[in-house]
PDB file of N, CA and C in Angstrom:
ATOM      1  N   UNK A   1       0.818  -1.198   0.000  1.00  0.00           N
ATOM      2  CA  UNK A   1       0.000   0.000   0.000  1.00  0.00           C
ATOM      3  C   UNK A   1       0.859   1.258   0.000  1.00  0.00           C
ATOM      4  N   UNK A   2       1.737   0.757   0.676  1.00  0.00           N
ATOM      5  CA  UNK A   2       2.979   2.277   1.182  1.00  0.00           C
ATOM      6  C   UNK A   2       3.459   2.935  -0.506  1.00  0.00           C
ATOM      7  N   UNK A   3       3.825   1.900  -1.068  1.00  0.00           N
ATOM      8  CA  UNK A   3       4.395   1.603  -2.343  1.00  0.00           C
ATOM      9  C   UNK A   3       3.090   2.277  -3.046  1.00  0.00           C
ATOM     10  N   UNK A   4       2.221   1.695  -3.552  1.00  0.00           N
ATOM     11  CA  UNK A   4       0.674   2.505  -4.529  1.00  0.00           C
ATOM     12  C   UNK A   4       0.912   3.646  -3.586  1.00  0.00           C
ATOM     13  N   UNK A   5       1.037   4.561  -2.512  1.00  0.00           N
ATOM     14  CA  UNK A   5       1.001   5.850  -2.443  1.00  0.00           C
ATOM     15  C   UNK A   5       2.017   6.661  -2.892  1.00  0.00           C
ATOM     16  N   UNK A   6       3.214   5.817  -2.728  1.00  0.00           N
ATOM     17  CA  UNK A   6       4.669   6.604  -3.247  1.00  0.00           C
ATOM     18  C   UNK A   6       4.655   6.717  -5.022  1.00  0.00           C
ATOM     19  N   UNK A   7       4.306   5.525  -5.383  1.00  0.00           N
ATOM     20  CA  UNK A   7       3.876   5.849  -7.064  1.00  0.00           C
ATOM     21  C   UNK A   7       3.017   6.939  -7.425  1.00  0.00           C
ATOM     22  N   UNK A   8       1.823   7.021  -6.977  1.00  0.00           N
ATOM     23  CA  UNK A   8       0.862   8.303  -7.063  1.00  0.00           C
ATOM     24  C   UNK A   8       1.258   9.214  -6.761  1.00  0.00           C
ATOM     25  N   UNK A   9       2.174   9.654  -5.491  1.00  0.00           N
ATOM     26  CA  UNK A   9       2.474  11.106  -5.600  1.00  0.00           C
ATOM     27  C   UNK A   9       3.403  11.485  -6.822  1.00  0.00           C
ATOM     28  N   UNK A  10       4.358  10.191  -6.820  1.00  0.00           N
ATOM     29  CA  UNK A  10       5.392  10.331  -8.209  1.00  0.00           C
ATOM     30  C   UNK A  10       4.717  10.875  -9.565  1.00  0.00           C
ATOM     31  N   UNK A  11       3.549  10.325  -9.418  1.00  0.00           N
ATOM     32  CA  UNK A  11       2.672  10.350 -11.297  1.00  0.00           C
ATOM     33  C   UNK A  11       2.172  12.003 -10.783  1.00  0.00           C
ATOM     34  N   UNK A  12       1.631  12.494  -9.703  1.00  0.00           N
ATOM     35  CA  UNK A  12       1.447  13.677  -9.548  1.00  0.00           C
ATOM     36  C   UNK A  12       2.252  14.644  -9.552  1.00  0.00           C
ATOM     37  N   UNK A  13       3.723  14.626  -9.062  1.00  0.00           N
ATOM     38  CA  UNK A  13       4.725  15.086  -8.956  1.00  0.00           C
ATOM     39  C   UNK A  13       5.056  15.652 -10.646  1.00  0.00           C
ATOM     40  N   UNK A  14       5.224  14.459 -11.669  1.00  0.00           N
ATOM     41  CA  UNK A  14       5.699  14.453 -12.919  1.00  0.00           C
ATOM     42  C   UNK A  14       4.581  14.920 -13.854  1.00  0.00           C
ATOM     43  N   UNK A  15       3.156  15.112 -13.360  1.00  0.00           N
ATOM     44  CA  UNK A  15       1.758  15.502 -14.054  1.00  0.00           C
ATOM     45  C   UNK A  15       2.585  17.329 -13.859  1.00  0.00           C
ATOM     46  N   UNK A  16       2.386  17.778 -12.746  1.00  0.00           N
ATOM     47  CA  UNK A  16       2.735  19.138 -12.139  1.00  0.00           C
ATOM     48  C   UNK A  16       3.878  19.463 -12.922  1.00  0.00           C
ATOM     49  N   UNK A  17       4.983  19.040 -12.998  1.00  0.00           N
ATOM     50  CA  UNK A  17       6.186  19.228 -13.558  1.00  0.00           C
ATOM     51  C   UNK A  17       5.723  19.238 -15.029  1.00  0.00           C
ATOM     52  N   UNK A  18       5.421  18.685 -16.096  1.00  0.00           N
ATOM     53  CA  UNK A  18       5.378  18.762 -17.185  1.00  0.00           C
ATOM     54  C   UNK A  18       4.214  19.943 -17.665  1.00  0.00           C
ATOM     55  N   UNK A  19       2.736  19.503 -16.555  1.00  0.00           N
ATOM     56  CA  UNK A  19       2.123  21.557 -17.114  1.00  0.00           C
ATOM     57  C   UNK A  19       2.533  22.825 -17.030  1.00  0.00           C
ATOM     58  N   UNK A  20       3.321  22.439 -15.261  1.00  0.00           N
ATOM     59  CA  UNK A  20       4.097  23.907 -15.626  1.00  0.00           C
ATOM     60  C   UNK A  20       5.289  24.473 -16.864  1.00  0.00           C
ATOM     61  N   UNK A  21       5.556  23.173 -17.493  1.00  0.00           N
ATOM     62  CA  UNK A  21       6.561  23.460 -18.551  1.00  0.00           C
ATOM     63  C   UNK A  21       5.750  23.846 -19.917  1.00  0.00           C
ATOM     64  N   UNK A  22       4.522  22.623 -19.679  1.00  0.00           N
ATOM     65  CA  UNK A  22       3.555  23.389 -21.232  1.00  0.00           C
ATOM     66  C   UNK A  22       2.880  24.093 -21.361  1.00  0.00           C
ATOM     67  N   UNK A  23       2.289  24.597 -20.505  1.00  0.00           N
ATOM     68  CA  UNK A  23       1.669  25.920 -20.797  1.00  0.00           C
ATOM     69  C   UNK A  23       2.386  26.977 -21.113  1.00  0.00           C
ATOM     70  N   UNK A  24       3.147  27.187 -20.498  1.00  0.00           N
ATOM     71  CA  UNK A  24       4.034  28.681 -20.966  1.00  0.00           C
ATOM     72  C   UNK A  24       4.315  28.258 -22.385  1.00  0.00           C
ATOM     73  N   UNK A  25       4.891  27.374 -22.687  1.00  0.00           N
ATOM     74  CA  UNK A  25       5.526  27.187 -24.135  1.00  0.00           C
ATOM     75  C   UNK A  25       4.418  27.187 -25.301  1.00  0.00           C
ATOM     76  N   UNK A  26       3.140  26.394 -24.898  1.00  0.00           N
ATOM     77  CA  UNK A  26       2.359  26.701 -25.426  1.00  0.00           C
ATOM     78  C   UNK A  26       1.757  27.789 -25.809  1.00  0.00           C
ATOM     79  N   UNK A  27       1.387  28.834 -24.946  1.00  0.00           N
ATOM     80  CA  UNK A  27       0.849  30.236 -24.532  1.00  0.00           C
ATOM     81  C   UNK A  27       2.299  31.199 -25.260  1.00  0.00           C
ATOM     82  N   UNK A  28       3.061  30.509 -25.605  1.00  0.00           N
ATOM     83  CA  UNK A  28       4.448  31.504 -26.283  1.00  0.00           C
ATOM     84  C   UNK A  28       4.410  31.248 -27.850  1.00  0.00           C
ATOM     85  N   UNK A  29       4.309  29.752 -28.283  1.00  0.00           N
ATOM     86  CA  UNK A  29       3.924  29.717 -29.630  1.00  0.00           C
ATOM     87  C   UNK A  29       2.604  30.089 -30.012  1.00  0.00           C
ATOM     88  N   UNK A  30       1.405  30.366 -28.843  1.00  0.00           N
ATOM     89  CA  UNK A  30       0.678  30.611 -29.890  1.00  0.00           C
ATOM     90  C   UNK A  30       0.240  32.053 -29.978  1.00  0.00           C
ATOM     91  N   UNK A  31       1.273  32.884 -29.002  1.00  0.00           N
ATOM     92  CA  UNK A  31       1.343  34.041 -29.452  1.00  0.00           C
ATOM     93  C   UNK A  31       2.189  34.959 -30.174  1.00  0.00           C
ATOM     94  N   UNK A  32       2.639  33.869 -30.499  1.00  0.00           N
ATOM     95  CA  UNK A  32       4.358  34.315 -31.024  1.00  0.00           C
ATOM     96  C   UNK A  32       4.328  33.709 -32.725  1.00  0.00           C
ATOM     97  N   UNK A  33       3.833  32.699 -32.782  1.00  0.00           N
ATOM     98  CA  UNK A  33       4.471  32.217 -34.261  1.00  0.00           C
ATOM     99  C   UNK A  33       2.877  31.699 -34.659  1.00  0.00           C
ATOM    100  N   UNK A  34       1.927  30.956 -34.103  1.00  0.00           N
ATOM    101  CA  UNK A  34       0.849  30.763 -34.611  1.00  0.00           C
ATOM    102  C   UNK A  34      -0.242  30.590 -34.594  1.00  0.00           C
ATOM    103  N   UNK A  35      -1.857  30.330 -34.656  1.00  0.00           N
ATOM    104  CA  UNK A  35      -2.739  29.925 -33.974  1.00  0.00           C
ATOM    105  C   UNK A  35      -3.962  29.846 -34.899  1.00  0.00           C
ATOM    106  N   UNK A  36      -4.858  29.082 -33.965  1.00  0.00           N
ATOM    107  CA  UNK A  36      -6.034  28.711 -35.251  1.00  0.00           C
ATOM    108  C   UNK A  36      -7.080  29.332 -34.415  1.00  0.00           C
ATOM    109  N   UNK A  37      -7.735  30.157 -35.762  1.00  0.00           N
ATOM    110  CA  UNK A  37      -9.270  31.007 -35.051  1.00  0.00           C
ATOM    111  C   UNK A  37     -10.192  30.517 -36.447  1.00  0.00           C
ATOM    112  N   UNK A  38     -11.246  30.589 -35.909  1.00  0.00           N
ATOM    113  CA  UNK A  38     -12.366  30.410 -36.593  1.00  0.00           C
ATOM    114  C   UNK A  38     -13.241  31.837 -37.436  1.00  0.00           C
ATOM    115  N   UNK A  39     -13.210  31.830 -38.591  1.00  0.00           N
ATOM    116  CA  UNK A  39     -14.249  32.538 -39.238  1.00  0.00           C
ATOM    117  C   UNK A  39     -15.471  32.429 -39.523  1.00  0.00           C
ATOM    118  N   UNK A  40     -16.578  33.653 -39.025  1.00  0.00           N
ATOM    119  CA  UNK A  40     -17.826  33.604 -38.558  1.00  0.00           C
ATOM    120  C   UNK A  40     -18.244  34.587 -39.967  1.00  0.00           C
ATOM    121  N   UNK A  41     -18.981  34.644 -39.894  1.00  0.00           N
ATOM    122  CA  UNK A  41     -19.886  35.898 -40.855  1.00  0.00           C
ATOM    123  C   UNK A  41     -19.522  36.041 -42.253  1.00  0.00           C
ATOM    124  N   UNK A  42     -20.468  37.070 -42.897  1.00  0.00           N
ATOM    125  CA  UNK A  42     -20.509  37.319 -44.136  1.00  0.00           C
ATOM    126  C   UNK A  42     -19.199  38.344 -44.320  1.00  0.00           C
ATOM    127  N   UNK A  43     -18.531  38.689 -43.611  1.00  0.00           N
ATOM    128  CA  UNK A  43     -17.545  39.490 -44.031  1.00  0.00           C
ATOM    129  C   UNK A  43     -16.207  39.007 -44.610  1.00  0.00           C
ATOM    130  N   UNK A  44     -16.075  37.670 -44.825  1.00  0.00           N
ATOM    131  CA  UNK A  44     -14.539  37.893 -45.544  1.00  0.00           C
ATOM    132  C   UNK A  44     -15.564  36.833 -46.749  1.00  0.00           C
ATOM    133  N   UNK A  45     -16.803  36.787 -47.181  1.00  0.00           N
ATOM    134  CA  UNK A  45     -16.808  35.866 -48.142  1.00  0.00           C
ATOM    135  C   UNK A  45     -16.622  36.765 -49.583  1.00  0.00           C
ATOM    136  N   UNK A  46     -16.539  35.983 -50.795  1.00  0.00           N
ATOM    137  CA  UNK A  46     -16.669  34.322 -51.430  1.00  0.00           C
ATOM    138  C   UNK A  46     -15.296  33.865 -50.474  1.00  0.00           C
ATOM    139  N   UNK A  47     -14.530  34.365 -50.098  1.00  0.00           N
ATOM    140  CA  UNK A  47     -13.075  33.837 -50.357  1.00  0.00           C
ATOM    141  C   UNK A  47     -12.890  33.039 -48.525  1.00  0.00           C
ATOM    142  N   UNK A  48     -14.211  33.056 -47.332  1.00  0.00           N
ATOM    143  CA  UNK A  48     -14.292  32.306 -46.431  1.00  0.00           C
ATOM    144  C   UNK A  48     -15.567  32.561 -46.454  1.00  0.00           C
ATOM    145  N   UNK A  49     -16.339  31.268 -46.502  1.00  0.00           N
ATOM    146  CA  UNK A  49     -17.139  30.637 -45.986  1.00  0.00           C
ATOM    147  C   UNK A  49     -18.113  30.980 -47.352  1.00  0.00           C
ATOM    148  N   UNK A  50     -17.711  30.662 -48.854  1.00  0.00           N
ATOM    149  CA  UNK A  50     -18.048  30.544 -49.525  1.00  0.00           C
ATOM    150  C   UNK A  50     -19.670  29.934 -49.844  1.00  0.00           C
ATOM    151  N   UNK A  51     -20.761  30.261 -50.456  1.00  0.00           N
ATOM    152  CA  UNK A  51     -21.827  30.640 -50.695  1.00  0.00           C
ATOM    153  C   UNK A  51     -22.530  30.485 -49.621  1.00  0.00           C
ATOM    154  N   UNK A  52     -22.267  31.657 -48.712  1.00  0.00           N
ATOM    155  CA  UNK A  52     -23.662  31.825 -47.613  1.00  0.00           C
ATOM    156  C   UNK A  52     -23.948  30.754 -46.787  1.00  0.00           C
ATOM    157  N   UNK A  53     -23.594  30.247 -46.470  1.00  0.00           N
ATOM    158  CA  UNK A  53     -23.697  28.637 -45.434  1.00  0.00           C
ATOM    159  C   UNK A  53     -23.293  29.311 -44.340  1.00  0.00           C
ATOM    160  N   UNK A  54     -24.009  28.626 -43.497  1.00  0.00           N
ATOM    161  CA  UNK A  54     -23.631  29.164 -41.705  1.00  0.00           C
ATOM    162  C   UNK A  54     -22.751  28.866 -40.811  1.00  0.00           C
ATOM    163  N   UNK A  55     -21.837  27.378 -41.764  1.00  0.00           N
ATOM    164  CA  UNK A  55     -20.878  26.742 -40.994  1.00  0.00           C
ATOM    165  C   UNK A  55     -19.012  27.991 -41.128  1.00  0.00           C
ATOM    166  N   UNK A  56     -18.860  27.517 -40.109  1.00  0.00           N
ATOM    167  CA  UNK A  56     -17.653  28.414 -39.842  1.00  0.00           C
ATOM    168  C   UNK A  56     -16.450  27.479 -40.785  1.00  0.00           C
ATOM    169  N   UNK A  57     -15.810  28.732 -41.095  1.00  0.00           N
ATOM    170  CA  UNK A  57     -14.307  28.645 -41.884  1.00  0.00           C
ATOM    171  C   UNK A  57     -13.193  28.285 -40.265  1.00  0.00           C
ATOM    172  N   UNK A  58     -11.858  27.316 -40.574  1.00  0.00           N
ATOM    173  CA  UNK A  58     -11.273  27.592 -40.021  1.00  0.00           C
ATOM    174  C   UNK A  58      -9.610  27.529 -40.542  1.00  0.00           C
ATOM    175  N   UNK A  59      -9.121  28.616 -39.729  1.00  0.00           N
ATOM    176  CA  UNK A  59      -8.268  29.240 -40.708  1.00  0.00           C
ATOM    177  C   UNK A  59      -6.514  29.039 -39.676  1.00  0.00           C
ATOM    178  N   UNK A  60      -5.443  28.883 -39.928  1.00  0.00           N
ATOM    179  CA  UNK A  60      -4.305  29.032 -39.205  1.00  0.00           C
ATOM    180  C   UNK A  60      -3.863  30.903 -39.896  1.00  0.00           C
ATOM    181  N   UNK A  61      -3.385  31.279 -38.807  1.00  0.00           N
ATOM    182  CA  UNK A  61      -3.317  32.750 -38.289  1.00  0.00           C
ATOM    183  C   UNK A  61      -1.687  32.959 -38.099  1.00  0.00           C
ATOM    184  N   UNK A  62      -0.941  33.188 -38.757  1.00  0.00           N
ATOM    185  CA  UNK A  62       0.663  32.846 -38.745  1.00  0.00           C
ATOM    186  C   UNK A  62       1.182  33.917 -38.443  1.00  0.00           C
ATOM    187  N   UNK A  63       1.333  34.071 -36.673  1.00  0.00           N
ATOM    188  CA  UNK A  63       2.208  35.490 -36.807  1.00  0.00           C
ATOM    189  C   UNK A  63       3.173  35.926 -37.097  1.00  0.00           C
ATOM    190  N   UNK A  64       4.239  34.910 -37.389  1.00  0.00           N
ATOM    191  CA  UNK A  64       5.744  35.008 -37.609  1.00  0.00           C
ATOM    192  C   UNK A  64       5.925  36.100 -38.967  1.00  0.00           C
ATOM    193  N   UNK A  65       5.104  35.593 -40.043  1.00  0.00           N
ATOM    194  CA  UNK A  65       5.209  36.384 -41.283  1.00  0.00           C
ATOM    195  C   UNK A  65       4.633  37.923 -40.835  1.00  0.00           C
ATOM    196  N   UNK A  66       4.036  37.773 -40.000  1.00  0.00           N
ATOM    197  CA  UNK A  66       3.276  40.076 -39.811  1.00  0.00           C
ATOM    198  C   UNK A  66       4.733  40.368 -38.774  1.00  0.00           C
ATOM    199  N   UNK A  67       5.697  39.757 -38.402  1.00  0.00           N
ATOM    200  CA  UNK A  67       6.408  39.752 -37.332  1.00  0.00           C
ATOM    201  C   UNK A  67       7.604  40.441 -38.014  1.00  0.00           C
ATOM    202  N   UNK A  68       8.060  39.784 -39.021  1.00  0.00           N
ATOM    203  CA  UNK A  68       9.009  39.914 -40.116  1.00  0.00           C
ATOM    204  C   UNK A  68       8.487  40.393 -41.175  1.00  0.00           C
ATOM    205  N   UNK A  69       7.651  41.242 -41.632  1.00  0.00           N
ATOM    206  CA  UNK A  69       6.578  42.264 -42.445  1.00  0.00           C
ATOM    207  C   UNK A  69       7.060  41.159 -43.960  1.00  0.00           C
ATOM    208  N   UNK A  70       6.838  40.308 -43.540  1.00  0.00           N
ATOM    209  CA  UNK A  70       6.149  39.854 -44.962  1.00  0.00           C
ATOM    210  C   UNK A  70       4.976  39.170 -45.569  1.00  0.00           C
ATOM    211  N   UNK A  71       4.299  40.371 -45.366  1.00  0.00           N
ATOM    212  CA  UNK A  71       2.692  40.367 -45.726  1.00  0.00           C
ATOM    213  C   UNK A  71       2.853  40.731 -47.277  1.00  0.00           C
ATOM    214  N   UNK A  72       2.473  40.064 -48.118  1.00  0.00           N
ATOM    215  CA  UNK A  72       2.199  40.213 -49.637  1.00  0.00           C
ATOM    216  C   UNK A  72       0.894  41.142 -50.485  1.00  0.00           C
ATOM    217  N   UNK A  73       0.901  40.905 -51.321  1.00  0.00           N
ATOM    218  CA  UNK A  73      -0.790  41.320 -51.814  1.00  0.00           C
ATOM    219  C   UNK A  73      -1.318  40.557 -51.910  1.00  0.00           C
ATOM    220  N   UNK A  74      -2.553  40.061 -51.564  1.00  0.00           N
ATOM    221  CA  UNK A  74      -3.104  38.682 -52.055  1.00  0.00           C
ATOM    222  C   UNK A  74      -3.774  38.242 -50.278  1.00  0.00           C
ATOM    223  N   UNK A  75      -2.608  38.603 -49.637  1.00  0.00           N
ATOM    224  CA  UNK A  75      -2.425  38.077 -48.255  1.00  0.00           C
ATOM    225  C   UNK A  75      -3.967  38.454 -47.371  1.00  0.00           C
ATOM    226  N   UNK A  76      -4.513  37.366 -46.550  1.00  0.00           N
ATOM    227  CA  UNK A  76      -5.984  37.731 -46.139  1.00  0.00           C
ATOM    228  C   UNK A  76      -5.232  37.986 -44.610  1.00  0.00           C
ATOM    229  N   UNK A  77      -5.418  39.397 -43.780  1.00  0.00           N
ATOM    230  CA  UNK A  77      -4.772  39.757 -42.775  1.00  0.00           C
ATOM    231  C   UNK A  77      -5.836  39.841 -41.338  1.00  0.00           C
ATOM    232  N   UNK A  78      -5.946  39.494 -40.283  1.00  0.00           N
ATOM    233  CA  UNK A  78      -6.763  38.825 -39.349  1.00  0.00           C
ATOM    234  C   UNK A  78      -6.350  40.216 -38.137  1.00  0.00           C
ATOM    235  N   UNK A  79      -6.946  41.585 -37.958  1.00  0.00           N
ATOM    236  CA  UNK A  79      -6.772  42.279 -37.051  1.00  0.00           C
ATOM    237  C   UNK A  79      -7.448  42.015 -35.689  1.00  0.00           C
ATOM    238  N   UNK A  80      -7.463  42.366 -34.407  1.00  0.00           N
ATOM    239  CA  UNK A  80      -8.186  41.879 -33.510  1.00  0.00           C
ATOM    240  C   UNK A  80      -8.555  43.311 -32.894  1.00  0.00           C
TER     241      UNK A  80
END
């Protein structure tokens, strides 16, 4: 029994240890280099959410390229 408690704190110990490492890293790439948002409404169509349908577009949001200004013409740009 002593033993099943010393394992469990171990698996808790190493649960704790690895979120505090992923969240930040997570929460850094996805404000830093990338992230996925969803497009709602009639405002960016034909070119999202093509003929009037109610289902959402979903789109990856790449900040690295607005980071290093290479935004093109053509380029569909996501302000908040």
């Amino acid at each position: 029994m002593a033993q099943a408690q010393g394992l469990g704190k171990r698996y808790i110990k190493a649960f704790f240890k690895g979120f505090f490492v992923a969240v930040p890293v997570t929460v850094t790439f996805l404000d830093r280099v990338a992230c996925v948002a969803r497009v709602e409404g009639a405002s960016m169509q034909p070119s999202l959410n093509p003929g009037g349908r109610q289902a959402s577009d979903v789109v990856l949001l790449n900040h690295w390229s607005v980071r290093n200004y290479d935004v093109q013409r053509g380029d569909i740009v996501s302000l908040v």
